[in-house]
N, C-alpha and C. Protein backbone atom coordinates (compact mmCIF):
# COMPACT_ATOMS: atom_id res chain seq x y z
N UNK A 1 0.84 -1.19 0.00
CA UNK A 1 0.00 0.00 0.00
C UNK A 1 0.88 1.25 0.00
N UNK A 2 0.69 1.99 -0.84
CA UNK A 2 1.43 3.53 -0.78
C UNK A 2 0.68 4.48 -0.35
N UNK A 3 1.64 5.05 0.97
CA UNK A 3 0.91 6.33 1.73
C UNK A 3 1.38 7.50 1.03
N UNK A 4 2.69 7.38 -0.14
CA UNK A 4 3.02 9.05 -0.34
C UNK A 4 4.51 8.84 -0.30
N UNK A 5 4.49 9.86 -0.82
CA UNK A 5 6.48 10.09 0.03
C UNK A 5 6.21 10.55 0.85
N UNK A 6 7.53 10.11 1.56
CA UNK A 6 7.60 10.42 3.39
C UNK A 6 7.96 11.69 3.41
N UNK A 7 7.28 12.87 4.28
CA UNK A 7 6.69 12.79 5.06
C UNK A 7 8.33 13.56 5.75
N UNK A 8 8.72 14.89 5.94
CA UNK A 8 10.08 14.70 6.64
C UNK A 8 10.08 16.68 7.17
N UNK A 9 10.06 16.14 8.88
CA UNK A 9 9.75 17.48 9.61
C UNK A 9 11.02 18.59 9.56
N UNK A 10 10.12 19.72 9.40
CA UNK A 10 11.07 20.87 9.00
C UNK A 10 10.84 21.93 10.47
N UNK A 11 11.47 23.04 10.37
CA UNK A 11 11.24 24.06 10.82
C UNK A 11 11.66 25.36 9.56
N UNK A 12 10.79 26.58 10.25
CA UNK A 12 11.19 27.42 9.39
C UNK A 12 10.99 28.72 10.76
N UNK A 13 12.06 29.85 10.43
CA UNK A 13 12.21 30.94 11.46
C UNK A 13 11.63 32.17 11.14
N UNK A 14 10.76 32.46 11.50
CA UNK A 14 10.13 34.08 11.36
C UNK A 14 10.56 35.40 11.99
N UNK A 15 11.63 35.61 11.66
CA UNK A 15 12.57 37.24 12.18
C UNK A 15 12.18 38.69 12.09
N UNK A 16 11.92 38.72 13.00
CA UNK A 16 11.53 40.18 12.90
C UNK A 16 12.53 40.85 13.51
N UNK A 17 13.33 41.64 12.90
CA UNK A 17 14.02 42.30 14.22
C UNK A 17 12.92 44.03 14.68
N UNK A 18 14.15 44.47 15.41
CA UNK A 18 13.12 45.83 16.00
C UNK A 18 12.66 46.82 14.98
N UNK A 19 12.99 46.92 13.86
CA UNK A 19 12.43 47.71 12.89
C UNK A 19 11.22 47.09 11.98
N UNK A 20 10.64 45.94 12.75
CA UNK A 20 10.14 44.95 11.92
C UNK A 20 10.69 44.25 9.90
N UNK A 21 11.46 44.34 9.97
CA UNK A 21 12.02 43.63 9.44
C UNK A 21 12.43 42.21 9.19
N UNK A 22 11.94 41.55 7.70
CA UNK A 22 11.98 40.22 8.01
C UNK A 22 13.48 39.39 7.72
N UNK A 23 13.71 38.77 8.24
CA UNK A 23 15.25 38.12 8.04
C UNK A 23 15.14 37.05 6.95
N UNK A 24 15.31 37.05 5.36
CA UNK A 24 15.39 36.18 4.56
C UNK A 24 16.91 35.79 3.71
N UNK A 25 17.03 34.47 3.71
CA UNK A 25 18.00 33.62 3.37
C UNK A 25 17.80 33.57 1.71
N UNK A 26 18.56 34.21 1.32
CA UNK A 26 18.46 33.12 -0.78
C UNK A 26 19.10 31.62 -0.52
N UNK A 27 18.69 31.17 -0.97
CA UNK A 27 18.79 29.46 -0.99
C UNK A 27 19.59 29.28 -2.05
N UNK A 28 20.58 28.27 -1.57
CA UNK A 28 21.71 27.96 -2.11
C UNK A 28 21.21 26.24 -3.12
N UNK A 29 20.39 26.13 -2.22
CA UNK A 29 20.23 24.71 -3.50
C UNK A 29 18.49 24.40 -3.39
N UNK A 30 18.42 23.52 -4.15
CA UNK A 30 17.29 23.16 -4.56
C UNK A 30 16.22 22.28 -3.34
N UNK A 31 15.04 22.43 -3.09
CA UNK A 31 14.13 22.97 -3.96
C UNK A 31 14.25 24.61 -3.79
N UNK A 32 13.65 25.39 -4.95
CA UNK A 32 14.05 26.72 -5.14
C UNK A 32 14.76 27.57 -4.47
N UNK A 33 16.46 26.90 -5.12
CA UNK A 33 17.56 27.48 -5.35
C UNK A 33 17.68 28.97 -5.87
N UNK A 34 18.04 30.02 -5.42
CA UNK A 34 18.31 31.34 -6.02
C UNK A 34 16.79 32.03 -5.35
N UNK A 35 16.23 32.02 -5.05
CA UNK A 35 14.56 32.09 -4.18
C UNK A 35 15.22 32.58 -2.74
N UNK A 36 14.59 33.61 -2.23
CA UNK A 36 14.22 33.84 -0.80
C UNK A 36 13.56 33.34 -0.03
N UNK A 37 13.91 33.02 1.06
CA UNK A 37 13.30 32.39 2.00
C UNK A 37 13.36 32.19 3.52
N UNK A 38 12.62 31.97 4.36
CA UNK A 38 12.81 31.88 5.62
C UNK A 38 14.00 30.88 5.76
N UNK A 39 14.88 31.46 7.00
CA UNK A 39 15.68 30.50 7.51
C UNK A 39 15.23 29.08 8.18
N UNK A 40 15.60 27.81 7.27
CA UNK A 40 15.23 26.53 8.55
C UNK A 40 15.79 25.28 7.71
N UNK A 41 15.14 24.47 8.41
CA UNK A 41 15.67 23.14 7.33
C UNK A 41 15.17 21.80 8.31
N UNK A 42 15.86 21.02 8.11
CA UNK A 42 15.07 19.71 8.58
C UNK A 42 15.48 19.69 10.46
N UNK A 43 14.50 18.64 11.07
CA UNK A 43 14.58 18.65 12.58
C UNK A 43 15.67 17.52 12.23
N UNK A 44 16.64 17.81 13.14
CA UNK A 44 17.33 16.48 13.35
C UNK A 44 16.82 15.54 14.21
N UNK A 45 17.45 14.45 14.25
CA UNK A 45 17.17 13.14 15.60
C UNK A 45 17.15 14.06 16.74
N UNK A 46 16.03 13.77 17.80
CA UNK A 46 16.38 14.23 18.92
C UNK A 46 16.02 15.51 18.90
N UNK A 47 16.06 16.47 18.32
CA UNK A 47 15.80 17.71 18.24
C UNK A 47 14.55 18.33 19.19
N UNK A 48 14.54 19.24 19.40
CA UNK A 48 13.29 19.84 19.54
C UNK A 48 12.92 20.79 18.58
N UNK A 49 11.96 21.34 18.10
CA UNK A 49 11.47 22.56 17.15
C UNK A 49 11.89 23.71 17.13
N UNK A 50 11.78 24.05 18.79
CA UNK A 50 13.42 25.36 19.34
C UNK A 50 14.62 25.21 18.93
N UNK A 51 14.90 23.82 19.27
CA UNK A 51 16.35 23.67 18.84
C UNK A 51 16.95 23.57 18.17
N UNK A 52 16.30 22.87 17.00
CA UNK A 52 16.39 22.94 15.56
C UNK A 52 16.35 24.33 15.01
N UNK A 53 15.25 25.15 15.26
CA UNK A 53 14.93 26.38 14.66
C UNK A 53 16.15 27.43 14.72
N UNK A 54 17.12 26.99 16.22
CA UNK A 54 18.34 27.84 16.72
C UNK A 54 19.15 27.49 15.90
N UNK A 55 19.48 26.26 15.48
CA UNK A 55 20.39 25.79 15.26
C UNK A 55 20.33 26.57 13.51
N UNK A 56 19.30 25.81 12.69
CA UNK A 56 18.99 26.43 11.22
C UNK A 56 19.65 27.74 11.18
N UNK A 57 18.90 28.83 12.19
CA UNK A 57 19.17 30.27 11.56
C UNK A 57 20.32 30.84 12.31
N UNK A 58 21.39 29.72 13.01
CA UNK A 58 22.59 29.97 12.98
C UNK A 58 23.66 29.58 12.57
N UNK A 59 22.83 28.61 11.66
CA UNK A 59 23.99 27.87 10.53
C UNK A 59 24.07 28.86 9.27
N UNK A 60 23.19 29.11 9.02
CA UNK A 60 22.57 29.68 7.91
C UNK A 60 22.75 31.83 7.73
N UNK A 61 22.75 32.02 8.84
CA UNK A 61 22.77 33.69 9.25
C UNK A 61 23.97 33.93 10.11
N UNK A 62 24.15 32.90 11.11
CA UNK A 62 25.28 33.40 12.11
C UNK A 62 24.69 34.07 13.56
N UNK A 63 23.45 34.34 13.27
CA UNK A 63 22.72 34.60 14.53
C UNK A 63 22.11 34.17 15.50
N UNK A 64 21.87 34.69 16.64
CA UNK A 64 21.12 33.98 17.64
C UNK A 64 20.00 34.07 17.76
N UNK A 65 19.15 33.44 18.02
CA UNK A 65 17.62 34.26 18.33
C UNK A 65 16.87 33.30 19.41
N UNK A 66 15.92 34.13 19.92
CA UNK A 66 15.19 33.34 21.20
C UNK A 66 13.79 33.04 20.22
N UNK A 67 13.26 31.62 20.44
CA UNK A 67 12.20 31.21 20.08
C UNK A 67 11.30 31.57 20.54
N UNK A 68 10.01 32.08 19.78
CA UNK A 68 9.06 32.26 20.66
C UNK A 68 7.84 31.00 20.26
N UNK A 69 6.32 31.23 19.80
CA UNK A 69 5.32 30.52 19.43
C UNK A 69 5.33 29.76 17.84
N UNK A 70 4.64 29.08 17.82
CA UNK A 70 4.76 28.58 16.37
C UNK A 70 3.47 29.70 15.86
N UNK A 71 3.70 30.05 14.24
CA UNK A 71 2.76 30.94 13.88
C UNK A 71 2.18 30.26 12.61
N UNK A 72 2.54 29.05 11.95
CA UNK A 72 2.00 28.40 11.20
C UNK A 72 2.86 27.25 10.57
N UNK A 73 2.29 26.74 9.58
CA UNK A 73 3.06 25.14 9.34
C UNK A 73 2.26 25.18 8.18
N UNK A 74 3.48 24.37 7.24
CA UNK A 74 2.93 24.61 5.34
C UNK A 74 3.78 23.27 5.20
N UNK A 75 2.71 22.37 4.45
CA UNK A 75 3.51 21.17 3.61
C UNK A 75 3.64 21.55 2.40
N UNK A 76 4.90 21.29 2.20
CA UNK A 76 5.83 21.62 0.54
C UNK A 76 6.01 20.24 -0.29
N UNK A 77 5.30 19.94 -1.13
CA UNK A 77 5.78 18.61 -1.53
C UNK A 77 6.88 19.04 -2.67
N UNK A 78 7.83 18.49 -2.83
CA UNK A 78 9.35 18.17 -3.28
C UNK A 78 10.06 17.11 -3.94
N UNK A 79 9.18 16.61 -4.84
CA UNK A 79 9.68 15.51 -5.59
C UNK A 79 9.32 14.05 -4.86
N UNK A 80 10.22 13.57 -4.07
CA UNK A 80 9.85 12.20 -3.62
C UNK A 80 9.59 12.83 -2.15
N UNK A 81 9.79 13.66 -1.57
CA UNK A 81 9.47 14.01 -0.36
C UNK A 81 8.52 14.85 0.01
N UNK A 82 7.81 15.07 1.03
CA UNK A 82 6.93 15.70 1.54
C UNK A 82 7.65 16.92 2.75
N UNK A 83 8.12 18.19 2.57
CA UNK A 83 8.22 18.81 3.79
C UNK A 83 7.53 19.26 4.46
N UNK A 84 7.75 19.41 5.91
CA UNK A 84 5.73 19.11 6.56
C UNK A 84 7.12 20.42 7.68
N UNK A 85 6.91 20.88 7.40
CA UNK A 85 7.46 22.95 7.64
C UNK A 85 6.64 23.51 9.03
N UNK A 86 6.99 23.62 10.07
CA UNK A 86 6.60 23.95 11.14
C UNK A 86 7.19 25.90 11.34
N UNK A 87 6.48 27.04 11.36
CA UNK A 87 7.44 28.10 11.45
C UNK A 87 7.23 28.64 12.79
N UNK A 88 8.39 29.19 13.12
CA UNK A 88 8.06 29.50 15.03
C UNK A 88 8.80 31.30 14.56
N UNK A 89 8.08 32.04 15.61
CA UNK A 89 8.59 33.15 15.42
C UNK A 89 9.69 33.22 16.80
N UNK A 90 10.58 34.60 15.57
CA UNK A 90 12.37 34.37 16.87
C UNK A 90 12.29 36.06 16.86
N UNK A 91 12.99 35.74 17.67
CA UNK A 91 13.69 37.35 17.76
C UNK A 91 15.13 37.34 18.35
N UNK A 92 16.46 38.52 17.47
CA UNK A 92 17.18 38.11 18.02
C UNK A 92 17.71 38.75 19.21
N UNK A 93 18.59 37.64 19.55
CA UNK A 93 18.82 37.59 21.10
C UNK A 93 20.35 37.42 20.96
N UNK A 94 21.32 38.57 21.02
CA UNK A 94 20.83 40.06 21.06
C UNK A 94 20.29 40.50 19.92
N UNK A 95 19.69 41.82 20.36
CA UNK A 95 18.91 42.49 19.23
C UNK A 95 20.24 42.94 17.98
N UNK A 96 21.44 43.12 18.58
CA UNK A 96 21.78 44.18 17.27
C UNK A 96 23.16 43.34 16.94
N UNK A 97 22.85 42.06 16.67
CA UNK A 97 23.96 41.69 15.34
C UNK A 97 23.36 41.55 13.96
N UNK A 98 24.76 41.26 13.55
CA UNK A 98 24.21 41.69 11.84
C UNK A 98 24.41 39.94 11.21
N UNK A 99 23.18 40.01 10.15
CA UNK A 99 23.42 38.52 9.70
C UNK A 99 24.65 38.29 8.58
N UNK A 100 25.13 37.54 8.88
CA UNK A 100 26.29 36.61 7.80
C UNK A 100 25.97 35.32 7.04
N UNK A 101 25.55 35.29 5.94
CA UNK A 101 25.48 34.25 5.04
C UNK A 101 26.05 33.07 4.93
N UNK A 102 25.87 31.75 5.52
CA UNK A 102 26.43 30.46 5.72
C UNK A 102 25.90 29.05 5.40
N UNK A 103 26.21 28.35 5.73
CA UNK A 103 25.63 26.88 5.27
C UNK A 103 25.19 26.76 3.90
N UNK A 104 24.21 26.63 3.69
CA UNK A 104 23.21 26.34 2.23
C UNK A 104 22.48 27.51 2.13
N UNK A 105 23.03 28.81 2.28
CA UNK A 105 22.44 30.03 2.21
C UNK A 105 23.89 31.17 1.20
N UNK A 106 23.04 31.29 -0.16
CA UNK A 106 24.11 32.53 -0.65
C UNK A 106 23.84 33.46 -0.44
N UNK A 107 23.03 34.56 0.29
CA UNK A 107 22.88 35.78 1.14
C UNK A 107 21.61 35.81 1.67
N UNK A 108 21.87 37.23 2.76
CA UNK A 108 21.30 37.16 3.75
C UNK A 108 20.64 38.74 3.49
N UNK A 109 19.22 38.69 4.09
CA UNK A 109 18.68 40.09 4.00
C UNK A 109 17.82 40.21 5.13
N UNK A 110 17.76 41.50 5.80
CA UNK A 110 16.54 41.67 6.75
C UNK A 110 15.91 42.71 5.57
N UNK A 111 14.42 42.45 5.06
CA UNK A 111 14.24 43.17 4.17
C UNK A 111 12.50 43.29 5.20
N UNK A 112 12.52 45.39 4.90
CA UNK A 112 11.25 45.59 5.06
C UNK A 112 10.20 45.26 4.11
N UNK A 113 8.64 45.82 4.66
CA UNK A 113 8.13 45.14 3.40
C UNK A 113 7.74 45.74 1.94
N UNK A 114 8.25 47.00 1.89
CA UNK A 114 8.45 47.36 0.36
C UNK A 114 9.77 46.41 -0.23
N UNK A 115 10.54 46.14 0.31
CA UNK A 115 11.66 45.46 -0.33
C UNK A 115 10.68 43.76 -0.62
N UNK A 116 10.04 43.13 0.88
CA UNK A 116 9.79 41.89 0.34
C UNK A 116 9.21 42.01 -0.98
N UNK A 117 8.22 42.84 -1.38
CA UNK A 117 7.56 42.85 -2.63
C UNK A 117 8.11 43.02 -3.82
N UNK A 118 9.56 43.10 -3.68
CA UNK A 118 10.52 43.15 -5.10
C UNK A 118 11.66 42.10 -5.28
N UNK A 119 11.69 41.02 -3.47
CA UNK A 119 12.52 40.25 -4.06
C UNK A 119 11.88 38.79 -4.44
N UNK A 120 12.10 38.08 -5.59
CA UNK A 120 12.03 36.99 -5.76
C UNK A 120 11.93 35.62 -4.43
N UNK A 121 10.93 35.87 -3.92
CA UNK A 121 10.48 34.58 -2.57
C UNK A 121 10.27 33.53 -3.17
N UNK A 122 10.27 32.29 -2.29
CA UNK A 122 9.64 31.30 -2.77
C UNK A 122 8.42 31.12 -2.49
N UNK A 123 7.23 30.55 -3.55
CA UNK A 123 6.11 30.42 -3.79
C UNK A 123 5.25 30.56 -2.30
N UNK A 124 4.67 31.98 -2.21
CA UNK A 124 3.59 31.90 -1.92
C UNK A 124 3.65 32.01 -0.54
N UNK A 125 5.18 32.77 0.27
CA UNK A 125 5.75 32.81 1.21
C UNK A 125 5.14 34.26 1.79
N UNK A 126 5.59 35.18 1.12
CA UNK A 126 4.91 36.61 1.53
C UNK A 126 3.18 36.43 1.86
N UNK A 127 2.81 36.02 0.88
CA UNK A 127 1.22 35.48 1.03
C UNK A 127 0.93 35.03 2.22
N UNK A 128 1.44 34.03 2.66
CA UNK A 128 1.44 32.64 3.81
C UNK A 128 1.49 33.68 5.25
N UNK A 129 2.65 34.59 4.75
CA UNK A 129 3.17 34.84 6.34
C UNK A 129 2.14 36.30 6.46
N UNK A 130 1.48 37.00 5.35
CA UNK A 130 0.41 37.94 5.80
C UNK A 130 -0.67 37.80 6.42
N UNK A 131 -1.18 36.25 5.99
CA UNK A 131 -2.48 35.27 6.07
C UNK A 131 -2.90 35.25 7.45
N UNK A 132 -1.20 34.90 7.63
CA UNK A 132 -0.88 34.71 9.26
C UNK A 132 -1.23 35.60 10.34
N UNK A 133 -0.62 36.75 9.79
CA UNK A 133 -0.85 38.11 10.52
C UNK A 133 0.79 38.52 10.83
N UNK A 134 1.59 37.75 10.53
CA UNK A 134 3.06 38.15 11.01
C UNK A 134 3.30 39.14 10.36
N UNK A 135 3.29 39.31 8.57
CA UNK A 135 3.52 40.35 8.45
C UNK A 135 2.58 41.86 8.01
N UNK A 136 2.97 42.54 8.79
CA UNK A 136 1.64 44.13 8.62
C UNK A 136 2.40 44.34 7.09
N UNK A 137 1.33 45.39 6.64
CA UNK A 137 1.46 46.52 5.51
C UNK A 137 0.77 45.79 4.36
């Protein structure tokens, strides 16, 4: 019997810093490579959703941030896989470092939201996170 492709838990980080500003990663590889996007990636073994979420957007940015609530969750299907995307909102902790581009990330932006509306996101991300209420304007 086939249930699907599996099925494989993510996190994703919602940054706001104090100017409300959102913290987005361009993606270094595929699925949509060259695309903006929230910082995250898969839970490891053991993980928790915090911990994972710390870990992602400091592999990826270089920053710290304190976890707060989850604000929504989006399944991405991906070829043979299913990403089942959990997003928790962070803030960082401290407020005033600057992000650095790392891991599977070729740059880094805190972009307000006249800027989100001109950069190339991945599908349906700006949408998702207004829906939400995370982001105003």
């Amino acid at each position: 019997m086939d249930d699907g492709p599996p099925v494989v838990a993510c996190v994703g980080a919602v940054v706001l810093d104090a100017d409300g500003r959102l913290l987005l990663i361009r993606r270094g590889h595929d699925p949509h490579a060259g695309l903006w996007s929230l910082p995250g990636g898969r839970v490891e073994e053991g993980e928790t959703l915090a911990q994972a979420v710390r870990r992602e957007v400091l592999e990826e940015t270089g920053l710290r941030v304190a976890v707060g609530d989850v604000v929504g969750q989006v399944r991405i299907p991906a070829g043979t896989v299913v990403y089942d995307v959990v997003d928790l909102a962070c803030t960082l902790d401290p407020p005033d470092q600057q992000p650095v581009a790392g891991d599977d990330a070729i740059d880094v932006v805190l972009a307000d939201p006249a800027a989100l509306d001109r950069l190339p996101c991945t599908p349906r991300l700006v949408e998702t996170l207004r829906a939400w209420g995370v982001l105003h304007h």
